[in-house]
PDB file of N, CA and C in Angstrom:
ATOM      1  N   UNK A   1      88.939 132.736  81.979  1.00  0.00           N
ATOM      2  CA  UNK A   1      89.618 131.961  83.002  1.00  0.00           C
ATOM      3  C   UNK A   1      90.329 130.803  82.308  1.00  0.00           C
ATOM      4  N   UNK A   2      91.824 130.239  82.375  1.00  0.00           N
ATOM      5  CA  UNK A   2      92.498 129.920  82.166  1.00  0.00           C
ATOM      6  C   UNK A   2      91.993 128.611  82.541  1.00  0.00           C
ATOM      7  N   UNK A   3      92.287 127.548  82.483  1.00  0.00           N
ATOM      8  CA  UNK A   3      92.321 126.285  82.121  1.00  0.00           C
ATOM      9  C   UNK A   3      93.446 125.096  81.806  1.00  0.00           C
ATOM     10  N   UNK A   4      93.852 124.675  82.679  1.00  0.00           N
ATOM     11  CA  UNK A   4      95.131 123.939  82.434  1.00  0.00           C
ATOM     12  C   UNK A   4      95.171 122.683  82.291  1.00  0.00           C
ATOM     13  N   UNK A   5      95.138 121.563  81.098  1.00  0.00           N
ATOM     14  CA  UNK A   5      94.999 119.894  81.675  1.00  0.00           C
ATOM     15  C   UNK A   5      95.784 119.610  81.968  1.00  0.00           C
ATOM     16  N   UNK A   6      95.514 118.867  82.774  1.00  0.00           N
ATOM     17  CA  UNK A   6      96.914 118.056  83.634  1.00  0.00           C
ATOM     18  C   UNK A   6      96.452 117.015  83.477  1.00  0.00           C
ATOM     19  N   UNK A   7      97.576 115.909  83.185  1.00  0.00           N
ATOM     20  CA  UNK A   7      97.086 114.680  83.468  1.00  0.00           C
ATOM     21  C   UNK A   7      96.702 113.933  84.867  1.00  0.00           C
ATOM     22  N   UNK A   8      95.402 113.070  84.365  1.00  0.00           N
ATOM     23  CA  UNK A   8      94.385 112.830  85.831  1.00  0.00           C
ATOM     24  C   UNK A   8      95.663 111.780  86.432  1.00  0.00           C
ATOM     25  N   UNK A   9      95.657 111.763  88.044  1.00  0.00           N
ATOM     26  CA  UNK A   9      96.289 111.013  89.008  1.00  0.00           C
ATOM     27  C   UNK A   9      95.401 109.992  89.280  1.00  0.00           C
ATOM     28  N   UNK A  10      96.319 108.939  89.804  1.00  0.00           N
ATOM     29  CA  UNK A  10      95.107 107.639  89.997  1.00  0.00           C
ATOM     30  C   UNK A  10      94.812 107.942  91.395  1.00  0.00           C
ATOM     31  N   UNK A  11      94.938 109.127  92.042  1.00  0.00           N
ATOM     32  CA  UNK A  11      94.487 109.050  93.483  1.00  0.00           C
ATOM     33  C   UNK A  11      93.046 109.823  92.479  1.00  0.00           C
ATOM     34  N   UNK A  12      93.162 110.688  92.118  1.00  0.00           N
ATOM     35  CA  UNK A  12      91.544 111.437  91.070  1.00  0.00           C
ATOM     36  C   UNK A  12      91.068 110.335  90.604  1.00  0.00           C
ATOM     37  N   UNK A  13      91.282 109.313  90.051  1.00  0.00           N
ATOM     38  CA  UNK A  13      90.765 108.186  89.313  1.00  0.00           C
ATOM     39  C   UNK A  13      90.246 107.934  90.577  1.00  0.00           C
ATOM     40  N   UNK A  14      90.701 107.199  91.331  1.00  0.00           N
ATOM     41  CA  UNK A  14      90.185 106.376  92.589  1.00  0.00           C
ATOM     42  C   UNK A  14      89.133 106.494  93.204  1.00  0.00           C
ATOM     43  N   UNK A  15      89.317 108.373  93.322  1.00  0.00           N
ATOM     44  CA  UNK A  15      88.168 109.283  94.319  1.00  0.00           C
ATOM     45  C   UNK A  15      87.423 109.377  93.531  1.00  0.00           C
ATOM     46  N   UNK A  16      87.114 109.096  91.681  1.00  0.00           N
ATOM     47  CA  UNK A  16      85.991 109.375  91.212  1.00  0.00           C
ATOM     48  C   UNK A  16      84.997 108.093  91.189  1.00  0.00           C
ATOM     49  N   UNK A  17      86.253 107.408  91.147  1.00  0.00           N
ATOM     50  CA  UNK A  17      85.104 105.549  91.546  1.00  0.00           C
ATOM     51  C   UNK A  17      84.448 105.829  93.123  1.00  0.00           C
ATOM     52  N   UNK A  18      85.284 105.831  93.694  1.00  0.00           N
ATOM     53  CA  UNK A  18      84.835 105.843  95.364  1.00  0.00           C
ATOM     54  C   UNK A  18      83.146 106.697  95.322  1.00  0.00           C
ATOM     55  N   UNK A  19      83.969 107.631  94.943  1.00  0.00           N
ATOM     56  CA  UNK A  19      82.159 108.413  94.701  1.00  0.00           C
ATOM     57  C   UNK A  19      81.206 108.352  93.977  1.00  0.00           C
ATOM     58  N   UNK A  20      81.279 107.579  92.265  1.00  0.00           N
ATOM     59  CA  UNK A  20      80.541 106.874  92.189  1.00  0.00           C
ATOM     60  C   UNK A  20      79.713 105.619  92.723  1.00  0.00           C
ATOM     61  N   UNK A  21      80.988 104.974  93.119  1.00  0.00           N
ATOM     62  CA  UNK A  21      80.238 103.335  94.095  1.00  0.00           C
ATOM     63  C   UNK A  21      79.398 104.027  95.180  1.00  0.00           C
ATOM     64  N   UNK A  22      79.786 105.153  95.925  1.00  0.00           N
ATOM     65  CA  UNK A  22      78.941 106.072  96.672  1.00  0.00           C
ATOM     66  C   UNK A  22      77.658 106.186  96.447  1.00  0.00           C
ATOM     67  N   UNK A  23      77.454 107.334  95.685  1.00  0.00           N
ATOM     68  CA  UNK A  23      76.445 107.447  94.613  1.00  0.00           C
ATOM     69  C   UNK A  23      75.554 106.478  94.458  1.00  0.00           C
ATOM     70  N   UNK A  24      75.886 105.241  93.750  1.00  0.00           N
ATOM     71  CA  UNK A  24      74.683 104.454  93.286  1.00  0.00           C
ATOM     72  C   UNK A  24      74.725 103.538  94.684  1.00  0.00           C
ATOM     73  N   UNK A  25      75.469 103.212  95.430  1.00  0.00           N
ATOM     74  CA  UNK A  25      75.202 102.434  96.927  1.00  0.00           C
ATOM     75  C   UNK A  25      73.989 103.273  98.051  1.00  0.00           C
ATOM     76  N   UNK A  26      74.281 104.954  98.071  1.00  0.00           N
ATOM     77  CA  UNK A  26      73.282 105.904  98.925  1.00  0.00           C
ATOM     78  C   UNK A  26      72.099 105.549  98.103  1.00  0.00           C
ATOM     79  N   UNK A  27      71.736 105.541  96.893  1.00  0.00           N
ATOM     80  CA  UNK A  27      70.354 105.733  96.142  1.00  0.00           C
ATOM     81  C   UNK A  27      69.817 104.336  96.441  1.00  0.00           C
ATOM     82  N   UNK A  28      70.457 103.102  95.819  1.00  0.00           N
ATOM     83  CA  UNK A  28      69.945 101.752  96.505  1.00  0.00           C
ATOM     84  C   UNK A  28      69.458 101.861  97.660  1.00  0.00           C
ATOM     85  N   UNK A  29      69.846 102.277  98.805  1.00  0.00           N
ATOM     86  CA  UNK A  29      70.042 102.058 100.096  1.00  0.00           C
ATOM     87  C   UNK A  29      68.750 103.280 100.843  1.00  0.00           C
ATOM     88  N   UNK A  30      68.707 104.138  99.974  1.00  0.00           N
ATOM     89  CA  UNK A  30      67.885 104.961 100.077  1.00  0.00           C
ATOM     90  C   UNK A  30      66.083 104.286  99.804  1.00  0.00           C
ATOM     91  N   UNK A  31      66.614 103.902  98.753  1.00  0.00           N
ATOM     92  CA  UNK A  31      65.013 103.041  98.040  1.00  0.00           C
ATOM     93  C   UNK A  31      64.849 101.805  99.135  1.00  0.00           C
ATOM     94  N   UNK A  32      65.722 101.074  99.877  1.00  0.00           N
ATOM     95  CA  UNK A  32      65.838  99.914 100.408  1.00  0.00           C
ATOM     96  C   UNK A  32      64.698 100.390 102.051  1.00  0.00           C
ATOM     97  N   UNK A  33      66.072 101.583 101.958  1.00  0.00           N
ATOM     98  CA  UNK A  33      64.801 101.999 103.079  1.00  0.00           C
ATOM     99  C   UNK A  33      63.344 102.440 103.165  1.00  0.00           C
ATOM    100  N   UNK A  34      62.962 102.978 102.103  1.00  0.00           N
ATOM    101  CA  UNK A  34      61.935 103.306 102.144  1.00  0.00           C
ATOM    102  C   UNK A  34      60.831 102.572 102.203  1.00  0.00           C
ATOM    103  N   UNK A  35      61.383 101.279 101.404  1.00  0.00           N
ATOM    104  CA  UNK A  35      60.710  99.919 101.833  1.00  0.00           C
ATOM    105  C   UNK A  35      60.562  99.394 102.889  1.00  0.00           C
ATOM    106  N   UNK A  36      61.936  99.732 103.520  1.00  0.00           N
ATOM    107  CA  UNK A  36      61.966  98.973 105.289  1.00  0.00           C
ATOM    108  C   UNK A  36      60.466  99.698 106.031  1.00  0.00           C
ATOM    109  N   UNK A  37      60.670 100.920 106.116  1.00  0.00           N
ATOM    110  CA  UNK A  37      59.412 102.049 106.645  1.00  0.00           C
ATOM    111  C   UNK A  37      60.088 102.578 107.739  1.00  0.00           C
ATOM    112  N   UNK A  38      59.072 102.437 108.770  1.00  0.00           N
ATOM    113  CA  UNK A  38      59.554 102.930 110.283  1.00  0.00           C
ATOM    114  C   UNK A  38      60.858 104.222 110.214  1.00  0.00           C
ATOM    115  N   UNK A  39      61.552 104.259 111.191  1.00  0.00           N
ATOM    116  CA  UNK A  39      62.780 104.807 111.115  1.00  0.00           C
ATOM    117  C   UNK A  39      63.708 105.117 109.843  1.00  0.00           C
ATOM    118  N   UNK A  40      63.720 103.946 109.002  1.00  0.00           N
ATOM    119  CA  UNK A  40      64.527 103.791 108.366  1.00  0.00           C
ATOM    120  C   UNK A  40      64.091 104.894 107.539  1.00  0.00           C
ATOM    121  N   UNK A  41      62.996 104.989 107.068  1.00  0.00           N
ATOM    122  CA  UNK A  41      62.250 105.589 106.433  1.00  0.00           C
ATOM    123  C   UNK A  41      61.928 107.089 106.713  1.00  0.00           C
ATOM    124  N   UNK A  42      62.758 107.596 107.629  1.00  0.00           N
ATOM    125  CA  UNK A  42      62.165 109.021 108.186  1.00  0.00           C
ATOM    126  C   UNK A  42      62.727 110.163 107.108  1.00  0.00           C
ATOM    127  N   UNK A  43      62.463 111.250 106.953  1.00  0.00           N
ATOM    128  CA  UNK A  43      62.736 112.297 105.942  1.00  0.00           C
ATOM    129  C   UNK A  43      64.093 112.361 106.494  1.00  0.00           C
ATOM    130  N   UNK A  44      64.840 112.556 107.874  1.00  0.00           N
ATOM    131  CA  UNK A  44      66.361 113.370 107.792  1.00  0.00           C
ATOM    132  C   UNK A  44      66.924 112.065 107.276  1.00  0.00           C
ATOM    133  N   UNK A  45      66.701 111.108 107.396  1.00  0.00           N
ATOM    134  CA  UNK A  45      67.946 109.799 107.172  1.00  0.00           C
ATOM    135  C   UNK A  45      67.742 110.044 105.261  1.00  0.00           C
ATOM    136  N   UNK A  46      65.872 109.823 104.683  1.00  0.00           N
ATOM    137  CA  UNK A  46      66.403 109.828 103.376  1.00  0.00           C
ATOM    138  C   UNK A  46      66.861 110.825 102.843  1.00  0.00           C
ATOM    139  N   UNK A  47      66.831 112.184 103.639  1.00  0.00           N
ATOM    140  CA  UNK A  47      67.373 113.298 102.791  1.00  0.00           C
ATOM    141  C   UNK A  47      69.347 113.460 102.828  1.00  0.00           C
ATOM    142  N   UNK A  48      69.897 112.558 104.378  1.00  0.00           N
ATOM    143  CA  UNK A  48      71.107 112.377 104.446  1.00  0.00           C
ATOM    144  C   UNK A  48      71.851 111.503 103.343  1.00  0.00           C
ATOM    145  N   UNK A  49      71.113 110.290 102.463  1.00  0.00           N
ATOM    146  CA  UNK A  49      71.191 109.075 101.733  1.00  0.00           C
ATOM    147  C   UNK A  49      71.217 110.043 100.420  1.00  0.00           C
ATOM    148  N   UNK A  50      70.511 110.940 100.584  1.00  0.00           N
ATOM    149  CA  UNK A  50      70.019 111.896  99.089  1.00  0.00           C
ATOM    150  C   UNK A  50      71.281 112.556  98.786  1.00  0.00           C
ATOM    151  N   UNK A  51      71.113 113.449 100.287  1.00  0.00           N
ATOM    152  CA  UNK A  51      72.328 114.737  99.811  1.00  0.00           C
ATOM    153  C   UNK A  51      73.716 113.813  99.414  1.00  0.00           C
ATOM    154  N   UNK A  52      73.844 112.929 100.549  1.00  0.00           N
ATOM    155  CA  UNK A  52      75.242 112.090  99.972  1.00  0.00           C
ATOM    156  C   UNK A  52      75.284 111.727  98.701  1.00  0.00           C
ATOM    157  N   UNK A  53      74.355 111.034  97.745  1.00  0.00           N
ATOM    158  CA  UNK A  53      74.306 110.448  96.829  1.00  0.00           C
ATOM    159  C   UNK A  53      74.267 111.777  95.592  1.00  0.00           C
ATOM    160  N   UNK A  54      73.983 113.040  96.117  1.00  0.00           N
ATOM    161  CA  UNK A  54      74.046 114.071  94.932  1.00  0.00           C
ATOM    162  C   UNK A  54      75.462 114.783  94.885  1.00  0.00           C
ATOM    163  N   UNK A  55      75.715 114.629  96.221  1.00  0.00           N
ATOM    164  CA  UNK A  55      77.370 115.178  96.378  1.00  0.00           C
ATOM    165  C   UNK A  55      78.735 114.736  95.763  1.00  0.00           C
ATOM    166  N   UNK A  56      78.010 113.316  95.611  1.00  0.00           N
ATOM    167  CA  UNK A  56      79.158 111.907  95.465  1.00  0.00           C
ATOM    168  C   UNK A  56      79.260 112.233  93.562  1.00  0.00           C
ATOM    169  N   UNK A  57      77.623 112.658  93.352  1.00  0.00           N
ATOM    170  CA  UNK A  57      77.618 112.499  91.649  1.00  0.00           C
ATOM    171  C   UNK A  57      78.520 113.862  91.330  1.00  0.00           C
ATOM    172  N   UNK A  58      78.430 115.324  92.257  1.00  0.00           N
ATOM    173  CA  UNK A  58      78.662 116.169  91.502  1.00  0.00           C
ATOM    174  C   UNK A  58      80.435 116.496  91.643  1.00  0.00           C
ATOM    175  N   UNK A  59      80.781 115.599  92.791  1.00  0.00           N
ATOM    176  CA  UNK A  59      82.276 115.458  92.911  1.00  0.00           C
ATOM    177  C   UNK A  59      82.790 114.707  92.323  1.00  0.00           C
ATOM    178  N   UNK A  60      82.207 113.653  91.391  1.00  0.00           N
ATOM    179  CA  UNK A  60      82.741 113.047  90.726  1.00  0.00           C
ATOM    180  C   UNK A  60      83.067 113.880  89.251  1.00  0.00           C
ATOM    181  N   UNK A  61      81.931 114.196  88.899  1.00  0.00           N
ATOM    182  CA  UNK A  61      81.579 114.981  87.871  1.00  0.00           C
ATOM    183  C   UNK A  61      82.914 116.443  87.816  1.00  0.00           C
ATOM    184  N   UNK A  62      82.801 116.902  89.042  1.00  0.00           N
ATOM    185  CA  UNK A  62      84.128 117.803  88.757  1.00  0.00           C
ATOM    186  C   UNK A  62      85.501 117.699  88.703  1.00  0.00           C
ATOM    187  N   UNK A  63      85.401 116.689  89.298  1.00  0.00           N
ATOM    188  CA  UNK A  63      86.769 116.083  89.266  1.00  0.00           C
ATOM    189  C   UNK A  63      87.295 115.483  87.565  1.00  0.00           C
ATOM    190  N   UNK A  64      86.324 115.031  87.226  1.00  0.00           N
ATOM    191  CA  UNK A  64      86.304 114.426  85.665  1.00  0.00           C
ATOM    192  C   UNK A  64      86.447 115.407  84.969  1.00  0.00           C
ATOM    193  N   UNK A  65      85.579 116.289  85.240  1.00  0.00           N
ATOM    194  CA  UNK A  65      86.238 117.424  84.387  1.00  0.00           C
ATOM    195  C   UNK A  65      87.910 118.244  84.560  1.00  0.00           C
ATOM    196  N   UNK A  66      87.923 117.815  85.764  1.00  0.00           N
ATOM    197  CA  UNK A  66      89.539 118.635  86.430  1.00  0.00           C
ATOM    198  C   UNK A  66      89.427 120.143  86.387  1.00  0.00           C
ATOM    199  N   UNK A  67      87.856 120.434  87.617  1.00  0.00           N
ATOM    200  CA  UNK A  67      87.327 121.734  87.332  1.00  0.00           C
ATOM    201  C   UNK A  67      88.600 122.640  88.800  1.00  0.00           C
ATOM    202  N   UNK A  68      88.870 123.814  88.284  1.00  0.00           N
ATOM    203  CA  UNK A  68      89.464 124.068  89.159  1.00  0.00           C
ATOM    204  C   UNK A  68      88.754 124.260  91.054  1.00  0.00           C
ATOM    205  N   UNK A  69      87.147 123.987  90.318  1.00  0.00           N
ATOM    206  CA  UNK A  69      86.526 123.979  91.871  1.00  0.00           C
ATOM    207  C   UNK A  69      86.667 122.784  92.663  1.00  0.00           C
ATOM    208  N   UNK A  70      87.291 121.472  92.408  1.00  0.00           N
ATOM    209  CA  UNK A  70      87.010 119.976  92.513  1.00  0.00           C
ATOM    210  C   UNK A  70      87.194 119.982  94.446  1.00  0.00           C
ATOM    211  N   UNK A  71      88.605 120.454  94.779  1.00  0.00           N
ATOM    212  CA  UNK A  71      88.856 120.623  95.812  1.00  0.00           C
ATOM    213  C   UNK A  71      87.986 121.117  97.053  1.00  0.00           C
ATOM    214  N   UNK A  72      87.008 122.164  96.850  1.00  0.00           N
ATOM    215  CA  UNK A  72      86.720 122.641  97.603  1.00  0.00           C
ATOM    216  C   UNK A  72      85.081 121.837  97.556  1.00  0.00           C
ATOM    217  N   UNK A  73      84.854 121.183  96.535  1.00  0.00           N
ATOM    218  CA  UNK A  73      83.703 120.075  96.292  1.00  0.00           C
ATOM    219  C   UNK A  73      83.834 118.982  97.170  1.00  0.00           C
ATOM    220  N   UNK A  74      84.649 118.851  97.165  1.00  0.00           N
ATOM    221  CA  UNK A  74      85.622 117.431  97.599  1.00  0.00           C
ATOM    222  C   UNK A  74      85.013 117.548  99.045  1.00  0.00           C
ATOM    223  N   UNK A  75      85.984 118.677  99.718  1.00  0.00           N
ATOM    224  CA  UNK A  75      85.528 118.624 101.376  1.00  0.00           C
ATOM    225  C   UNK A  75      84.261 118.890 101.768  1.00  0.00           C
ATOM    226  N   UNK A  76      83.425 119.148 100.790  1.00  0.00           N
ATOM    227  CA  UNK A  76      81.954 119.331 101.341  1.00  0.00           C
ATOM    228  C   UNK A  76      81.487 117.960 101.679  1.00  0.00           C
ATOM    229  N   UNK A  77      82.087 116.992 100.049  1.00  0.00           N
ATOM    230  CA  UNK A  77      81.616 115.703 100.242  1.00  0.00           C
ATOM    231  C   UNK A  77      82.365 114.698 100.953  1.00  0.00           C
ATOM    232  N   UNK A  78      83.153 114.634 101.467  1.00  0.00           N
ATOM    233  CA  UNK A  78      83.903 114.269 102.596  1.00  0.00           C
ATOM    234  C   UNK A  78      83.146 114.299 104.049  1.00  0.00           C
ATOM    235  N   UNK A  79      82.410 115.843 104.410  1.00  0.00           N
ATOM    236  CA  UNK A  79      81.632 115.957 105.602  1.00  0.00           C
ATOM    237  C   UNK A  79      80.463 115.115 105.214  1.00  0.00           C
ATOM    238  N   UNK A  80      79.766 114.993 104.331  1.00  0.00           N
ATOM    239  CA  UNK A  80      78.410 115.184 104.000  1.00  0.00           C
ATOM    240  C   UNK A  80      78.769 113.253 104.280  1.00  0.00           C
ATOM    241  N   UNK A  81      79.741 112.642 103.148  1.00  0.00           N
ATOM    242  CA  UNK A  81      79.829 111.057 103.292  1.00  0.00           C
ATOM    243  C   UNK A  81      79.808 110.550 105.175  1.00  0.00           C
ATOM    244  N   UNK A  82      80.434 111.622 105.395  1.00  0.00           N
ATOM    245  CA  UNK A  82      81.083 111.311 107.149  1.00  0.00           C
ATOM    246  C   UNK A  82      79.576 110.780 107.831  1.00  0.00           C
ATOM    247  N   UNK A  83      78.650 112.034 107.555  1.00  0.00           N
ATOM    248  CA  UNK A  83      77.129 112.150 108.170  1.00  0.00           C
ATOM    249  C   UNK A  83      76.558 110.942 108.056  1.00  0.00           C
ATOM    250  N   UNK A  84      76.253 110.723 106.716  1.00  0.00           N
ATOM    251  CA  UNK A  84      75.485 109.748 105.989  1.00  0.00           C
ATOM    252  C   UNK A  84      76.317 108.336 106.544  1.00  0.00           C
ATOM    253  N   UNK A  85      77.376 108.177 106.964  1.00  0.00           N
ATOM    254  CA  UNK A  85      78.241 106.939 107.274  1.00  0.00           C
ATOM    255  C   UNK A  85      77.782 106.779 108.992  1.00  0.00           C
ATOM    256  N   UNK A  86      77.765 107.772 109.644  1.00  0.00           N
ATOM    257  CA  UNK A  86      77.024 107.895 110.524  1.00  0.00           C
ATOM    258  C   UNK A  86      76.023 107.673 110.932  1.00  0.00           C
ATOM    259  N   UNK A  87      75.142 107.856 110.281  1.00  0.00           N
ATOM    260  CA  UNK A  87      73.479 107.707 110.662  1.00  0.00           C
ATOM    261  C   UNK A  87      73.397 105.986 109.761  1.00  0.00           C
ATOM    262  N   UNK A  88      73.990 106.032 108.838  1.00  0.00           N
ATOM    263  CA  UNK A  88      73.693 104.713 108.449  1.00  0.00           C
ATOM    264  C   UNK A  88      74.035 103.388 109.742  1.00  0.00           C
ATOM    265  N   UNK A  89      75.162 103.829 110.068  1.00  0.00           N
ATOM    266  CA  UNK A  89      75.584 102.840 110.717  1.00  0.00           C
ATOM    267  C   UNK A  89      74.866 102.938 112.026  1.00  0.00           C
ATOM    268  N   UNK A  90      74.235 103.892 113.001  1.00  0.00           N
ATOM    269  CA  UNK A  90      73.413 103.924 114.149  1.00  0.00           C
ATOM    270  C   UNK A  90      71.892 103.332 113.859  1.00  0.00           C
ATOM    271  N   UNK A  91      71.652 103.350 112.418  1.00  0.00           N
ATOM    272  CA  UNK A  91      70.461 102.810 112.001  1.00  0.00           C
ATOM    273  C   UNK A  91      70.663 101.037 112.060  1.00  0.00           C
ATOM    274  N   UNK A  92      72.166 100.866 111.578  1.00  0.00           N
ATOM    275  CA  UNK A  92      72.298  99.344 111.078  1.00  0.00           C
ATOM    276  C   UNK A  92      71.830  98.065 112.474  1.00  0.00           C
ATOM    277  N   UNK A  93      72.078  98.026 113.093  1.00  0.00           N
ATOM    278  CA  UNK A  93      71.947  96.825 114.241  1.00  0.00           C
ATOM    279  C   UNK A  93      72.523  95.703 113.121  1.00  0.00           C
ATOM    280  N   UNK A  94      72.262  94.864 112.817  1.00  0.00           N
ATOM    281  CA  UNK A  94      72.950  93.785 111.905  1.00  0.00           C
ATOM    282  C   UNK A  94      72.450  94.146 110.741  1.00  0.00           C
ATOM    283  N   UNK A  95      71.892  95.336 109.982  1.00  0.00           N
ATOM    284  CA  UNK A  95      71.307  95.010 108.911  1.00  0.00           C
ATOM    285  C   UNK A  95      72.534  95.578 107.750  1.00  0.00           C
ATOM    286  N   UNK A  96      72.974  94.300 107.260  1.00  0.00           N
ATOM    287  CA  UNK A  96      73.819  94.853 106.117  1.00  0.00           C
ATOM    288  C   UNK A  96      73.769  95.584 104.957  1.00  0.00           C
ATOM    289  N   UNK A  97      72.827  96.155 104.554  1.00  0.00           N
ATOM    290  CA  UNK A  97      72.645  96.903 103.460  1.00  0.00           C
ATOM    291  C   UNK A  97      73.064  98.140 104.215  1.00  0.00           C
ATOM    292  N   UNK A  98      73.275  98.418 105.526  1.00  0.00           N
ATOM    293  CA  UNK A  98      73.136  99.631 105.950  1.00  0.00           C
ATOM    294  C   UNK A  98      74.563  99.690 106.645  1.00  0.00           C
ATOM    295  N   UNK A  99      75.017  98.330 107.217  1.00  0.00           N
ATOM    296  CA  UNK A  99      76.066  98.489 107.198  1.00  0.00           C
ATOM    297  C   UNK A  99      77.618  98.870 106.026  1.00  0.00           C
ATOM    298  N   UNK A 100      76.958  97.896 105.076  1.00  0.00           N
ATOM    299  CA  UNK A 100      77.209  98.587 103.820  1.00  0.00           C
ATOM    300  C   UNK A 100      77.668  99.803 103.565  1.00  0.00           C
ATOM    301  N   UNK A 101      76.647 100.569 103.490  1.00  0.00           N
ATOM    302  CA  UNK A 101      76.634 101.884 102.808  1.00  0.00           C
ATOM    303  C   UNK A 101      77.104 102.525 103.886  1.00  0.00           C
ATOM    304  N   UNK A 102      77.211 102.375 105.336  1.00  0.00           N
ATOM    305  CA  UNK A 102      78.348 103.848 105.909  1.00  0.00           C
ATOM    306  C   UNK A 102      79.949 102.985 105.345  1.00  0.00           C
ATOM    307  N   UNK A 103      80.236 101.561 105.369  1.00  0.00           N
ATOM    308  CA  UNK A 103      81.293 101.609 104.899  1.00  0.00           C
ATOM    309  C   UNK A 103      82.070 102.040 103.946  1.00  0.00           C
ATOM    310  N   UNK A 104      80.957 101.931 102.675  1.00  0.00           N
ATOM    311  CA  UNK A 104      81.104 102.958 101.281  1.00  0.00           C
ATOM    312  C   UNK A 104      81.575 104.464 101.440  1.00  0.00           C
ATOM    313  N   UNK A 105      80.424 104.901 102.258  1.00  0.00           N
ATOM    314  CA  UNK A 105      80.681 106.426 102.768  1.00  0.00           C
ATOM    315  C   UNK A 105      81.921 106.828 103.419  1.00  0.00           C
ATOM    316  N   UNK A 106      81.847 105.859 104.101  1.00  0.00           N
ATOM    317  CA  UNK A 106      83.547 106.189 105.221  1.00  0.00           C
ATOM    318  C   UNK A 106      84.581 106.366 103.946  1.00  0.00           C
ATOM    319  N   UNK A 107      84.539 105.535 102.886  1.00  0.00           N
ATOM    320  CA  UNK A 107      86.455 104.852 102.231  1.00  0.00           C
ATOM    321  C   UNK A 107      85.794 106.304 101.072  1.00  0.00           C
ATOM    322  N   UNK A 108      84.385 106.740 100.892  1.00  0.00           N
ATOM    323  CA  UNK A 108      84.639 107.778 100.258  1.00  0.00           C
ATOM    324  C   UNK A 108      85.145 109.009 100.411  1.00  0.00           C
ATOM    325  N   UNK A 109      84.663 109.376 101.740  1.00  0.00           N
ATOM    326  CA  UNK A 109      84.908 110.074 102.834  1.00  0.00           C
ATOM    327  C   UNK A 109      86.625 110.445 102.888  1.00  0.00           C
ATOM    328  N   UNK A 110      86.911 109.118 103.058  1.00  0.00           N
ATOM    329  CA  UNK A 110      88.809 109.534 103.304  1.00  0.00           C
ATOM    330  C   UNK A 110      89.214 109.705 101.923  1.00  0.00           C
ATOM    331  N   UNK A 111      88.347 108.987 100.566  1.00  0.00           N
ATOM    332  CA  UNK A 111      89.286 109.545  99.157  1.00  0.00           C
ATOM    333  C   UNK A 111      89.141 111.042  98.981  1.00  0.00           C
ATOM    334  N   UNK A 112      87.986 112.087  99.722  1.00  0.00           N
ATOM    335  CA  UNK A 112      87.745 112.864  99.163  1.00  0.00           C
ATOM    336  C   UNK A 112      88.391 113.998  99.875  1.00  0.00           C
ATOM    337  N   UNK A 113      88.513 113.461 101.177  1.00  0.00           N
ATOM    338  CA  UNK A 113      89.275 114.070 102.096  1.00  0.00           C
ATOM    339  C   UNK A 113      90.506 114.179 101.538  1.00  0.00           C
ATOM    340  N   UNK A 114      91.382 113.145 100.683  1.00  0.00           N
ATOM    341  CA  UNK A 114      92.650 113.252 100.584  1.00  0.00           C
ATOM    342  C   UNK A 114      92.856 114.057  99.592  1.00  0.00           C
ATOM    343  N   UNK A 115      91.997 114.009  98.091  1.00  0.00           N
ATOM    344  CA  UNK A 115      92.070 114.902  97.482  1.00  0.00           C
ATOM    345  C   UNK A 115      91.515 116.755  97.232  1.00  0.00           C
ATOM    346  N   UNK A 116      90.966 117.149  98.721  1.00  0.00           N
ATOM    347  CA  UNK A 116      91.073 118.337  99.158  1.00  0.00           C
ATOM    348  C   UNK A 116      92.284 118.255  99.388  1.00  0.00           C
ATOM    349  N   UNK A 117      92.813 118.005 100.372  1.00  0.00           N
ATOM    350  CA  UNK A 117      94.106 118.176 101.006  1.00  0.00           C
ATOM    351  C   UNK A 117      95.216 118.246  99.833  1.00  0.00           C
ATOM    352  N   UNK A 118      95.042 117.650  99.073  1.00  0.00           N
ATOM    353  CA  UNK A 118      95.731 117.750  97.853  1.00  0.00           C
ATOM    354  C   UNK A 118      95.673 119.589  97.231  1.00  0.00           C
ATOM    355  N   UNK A 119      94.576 119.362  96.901  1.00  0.00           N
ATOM    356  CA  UNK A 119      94.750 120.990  96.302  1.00  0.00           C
ATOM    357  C   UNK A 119      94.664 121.997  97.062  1.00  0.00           C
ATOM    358  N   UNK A 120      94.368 122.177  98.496  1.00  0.00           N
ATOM    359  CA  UNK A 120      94.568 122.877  99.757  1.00  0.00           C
ATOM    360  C   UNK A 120      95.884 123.678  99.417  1.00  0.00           C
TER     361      UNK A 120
END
């Protein structure tokens, strides 16, 4: 299988930060909760904080490589940020660490979205 480099776009640059800051913001936020307890603490929210935070690493990761799969990585992690931006924020009431992290999720959400649409 063929292999072509292209030089990386700063919209790829962008979406690989976005999903890193992702990444290490879900795992913080993940540990934060587990501390909180109660709710915060329930298995679907940390496994939503999880999956986001493994999605964010492995879309970054393909994209860095400029794997020809990046695209179709991308929109998984696009839905998956959407979720996790979701539940974070129905969890938040004023608590900013949580408000936080769906905002992270959301601006990752639309970088990753844009670069599916890109290779679509």
């Amino acid at each position: 299988m063929a292999h072509t480099h292209q030089q990386m776009t700063q919209e790829m640059r962008q979406c690989i930060q976005d999903c890193l800051e992702c990444y290490s913001v879900c795992l913080t936020t993940a540990d934060y909760c587990l501390h909180m307890g109660g709710e915060h603490a329930s298995p679907e929210h940390i496994g939503i904080l999880t999956d986001c935070a493994e999605i964010c690493q492995t879309s970054a990761a393909f994209m860095a490589r400029q794997s020809e799969h990046h695209g179709h990585i991308c929109a998984e992690c696009a839905q998956i940020c959407q979720q996790c931006a979701a539940d974070c924020e129905q969890m938040a009431k004023d608590d900013q660490q949580m408000l936080n992290c769906a905002e992270v999720c959301r601006r990752c959400a639309e970088s990753c979205r844009r670069m599916a649409a890109m290779v679509a």
